[in-house]
N, C-alpha and C. Protein backbone atom coordinates (compact mmCIF):
# COMPACT_ATOMS: atom_id res chain seq x y z
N UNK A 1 -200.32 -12.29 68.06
CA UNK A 1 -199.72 -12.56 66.75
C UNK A 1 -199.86 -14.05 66.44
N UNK A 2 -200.26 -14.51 65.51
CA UNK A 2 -200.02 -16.07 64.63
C UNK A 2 -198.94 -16.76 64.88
N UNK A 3 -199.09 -17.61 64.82
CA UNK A 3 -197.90 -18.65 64.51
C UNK A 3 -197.92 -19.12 63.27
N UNK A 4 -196.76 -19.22 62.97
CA UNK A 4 -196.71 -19.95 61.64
C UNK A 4 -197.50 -21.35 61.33
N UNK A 5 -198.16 -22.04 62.13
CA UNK A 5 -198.69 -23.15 62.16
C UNK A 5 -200.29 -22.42 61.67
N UNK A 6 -200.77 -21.39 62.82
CA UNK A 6 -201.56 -20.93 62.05
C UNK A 6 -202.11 -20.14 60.73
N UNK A 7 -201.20 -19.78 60.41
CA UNK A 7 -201.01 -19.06 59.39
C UNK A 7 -201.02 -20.23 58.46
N UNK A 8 -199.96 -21.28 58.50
CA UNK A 8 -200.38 -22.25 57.24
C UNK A 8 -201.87 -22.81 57.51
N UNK A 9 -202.56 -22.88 58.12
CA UNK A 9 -203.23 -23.35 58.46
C UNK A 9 -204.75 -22.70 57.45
N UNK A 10 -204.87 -21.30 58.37
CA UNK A 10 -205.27 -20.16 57.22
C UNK A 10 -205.05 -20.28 55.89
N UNK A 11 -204.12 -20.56 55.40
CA UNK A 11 -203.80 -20.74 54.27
C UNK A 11 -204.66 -21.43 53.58
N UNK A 12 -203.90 -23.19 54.20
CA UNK A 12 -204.87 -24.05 53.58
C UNK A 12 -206.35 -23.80 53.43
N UNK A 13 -207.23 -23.43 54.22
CA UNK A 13 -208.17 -23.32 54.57
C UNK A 13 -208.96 -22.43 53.08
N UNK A 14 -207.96 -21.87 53.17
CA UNK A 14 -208.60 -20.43 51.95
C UNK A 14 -208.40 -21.06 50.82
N UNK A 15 -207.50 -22.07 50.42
CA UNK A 15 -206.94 -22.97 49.27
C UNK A 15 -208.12 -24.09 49.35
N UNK A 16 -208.41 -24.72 50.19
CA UNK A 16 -209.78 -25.83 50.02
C UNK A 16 -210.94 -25.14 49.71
N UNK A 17 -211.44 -24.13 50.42
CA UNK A 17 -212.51 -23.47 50.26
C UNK A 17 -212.58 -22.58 48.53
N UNK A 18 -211.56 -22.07 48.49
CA UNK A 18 -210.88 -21.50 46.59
C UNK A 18 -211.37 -22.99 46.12
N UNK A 19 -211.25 -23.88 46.26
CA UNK A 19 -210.85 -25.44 45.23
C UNK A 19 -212.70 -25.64 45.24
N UNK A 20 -213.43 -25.40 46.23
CA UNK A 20 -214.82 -25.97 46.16
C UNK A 20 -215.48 -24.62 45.48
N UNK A 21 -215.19 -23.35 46.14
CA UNK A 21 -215.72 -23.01 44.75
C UNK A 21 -215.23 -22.60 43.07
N UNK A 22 -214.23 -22.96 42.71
CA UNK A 22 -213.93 -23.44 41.64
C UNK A 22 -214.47 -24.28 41.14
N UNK A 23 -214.60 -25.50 41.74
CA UNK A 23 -215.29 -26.98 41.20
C UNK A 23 -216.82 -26.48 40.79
N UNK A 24 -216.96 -26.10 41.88
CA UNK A 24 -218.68 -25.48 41.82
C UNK A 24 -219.27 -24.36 40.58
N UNK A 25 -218.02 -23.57 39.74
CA UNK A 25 -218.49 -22.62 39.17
C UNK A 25 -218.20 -23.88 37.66
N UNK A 26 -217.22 -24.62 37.72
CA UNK A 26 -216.77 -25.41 36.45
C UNK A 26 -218.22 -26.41 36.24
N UNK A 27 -218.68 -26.82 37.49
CA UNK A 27 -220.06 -27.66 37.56
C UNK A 27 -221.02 -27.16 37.23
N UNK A 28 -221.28 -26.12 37.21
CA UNK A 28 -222.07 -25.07 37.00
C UNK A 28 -221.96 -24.55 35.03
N UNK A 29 -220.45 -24.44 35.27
CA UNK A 29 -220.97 -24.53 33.55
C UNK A 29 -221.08 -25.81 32.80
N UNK A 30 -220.81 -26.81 33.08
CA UNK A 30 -220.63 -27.94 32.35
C UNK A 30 -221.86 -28.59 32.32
N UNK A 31 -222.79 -28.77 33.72
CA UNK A 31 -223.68 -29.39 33.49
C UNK A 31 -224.83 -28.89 32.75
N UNK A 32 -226.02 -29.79 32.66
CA UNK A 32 -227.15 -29.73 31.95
C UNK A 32 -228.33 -27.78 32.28
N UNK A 33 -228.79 -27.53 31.97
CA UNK A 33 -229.26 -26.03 32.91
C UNK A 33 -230.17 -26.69 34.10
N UNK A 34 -231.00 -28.02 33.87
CA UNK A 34 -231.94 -27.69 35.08
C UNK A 34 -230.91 -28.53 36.58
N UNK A 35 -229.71 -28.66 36.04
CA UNK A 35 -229.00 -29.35 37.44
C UNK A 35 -228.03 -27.81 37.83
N UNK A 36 -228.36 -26.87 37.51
CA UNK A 36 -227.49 -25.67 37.52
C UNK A 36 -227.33 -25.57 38.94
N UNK A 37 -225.89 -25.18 39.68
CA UNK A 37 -225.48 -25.50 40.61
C UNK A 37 -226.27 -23.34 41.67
N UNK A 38 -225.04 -22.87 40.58
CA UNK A 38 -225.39 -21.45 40.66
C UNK A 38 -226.68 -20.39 39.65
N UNK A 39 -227.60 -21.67 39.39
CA UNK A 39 -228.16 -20.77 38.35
C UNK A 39 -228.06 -20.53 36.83
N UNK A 40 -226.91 -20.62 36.54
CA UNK A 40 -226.76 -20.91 34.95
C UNK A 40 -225.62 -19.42 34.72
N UNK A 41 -225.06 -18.53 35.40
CA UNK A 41 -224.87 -17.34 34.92
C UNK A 41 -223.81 -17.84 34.66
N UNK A 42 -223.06 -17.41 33.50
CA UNK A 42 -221.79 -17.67 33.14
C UNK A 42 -221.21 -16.51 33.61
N UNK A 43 -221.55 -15.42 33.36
CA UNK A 43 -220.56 -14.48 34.38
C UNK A 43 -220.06 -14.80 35.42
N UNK A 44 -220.83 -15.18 36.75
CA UNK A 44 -220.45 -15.25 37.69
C UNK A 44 -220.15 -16.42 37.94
N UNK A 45 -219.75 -17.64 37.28
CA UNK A 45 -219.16 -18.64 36.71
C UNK A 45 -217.65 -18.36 37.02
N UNK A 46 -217.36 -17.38 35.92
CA UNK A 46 -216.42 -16.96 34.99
C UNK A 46 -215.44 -16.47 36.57
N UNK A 47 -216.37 -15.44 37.61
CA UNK A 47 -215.32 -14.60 38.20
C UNK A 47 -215.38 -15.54 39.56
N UNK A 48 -216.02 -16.45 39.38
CA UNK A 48 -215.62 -17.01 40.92
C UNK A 48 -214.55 -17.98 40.08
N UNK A 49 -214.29 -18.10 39.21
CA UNK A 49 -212.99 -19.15 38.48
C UNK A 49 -211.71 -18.00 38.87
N UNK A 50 -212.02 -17.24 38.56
CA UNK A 50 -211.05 -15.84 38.47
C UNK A 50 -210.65 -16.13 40.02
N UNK A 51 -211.69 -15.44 40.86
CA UNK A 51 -211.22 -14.99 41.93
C UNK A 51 -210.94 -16.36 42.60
N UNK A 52 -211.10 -17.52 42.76
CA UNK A 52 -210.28 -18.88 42.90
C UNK A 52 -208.88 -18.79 42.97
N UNK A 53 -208.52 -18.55 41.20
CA UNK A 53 -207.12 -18.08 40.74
C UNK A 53 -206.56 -17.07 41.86
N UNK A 54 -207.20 -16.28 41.89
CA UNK A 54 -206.26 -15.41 42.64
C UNK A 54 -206.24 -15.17 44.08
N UNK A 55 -207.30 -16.34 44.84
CA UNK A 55 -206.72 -16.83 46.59
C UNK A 55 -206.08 -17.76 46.23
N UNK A 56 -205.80 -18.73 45.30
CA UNK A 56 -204.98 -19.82 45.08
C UNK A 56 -204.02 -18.94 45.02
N UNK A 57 -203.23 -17.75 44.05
CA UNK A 57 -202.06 -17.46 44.09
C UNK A 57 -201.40 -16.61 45.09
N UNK A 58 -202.35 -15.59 45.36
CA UNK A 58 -201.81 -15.11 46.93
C UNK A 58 -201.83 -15.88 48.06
N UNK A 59 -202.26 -16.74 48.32
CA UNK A 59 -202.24 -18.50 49.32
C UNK A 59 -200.71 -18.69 48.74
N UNK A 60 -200.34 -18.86 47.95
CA UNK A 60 -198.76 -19.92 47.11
C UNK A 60 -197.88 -18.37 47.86
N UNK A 61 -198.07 -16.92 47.54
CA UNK A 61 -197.37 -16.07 47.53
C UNK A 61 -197.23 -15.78 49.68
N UNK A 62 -197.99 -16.42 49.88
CA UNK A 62 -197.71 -16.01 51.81
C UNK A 62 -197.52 -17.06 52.38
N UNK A 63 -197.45 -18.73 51.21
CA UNK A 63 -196.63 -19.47 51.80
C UNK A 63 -195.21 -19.43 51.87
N UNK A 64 -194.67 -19.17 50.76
CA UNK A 64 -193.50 -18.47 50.29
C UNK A 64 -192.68 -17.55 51.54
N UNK A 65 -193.75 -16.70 52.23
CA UNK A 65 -193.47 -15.52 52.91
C UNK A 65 -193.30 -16.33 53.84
N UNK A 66 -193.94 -17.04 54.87
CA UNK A 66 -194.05 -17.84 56.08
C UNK A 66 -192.95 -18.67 56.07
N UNK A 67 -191.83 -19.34 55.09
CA UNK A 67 -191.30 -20.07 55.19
C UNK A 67 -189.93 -19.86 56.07
C-alpha cells in the first residue's frame, strides 16, 4: 500500500506532466504553422487542453482525499 508521501507525490507528478502538456497544446495553437509543436490539429489541441483539465481536477479531488 502507498504512503501518503507517495501518493502526493503521484499526484504532483500527474499535475507537472498535465501542465507540459497543456502548455504544449496552447503552443501549438498559438504559434506560426511551420513551428507547429503537434502538427497544427486543433482538435487534438482542443482535447489534450480538456483532458489536462481533468488530471488537474481529479489530482485537486485525491488531494483533498489524502489529507
Amino acid at each position: 500500500m502507498a504512503s501518503p508521501t507517495n501518493a502526493r507525490r503521484m499526484i504532483l507528478l500527474a499535475w507537472a506532466l498535465a501542465a507540459v502538456a497543456a502548455l504544449l497544446a496552447i503552443l501549438d495553437l498559438v504559434l506560426p504553422p511551420e513551428a507547429k509543436v503537434f502538427g497544427g490539429q486543433t482538435v487534438m489541441d482542443v482535447l489534450f487542453l480538456i483532458c489536462a483539465a481533468l488530471v488537474g481536477f481529479l489530482g485537486w479531488d485525491a488531494w483533498r482525499d489524502i489529507r
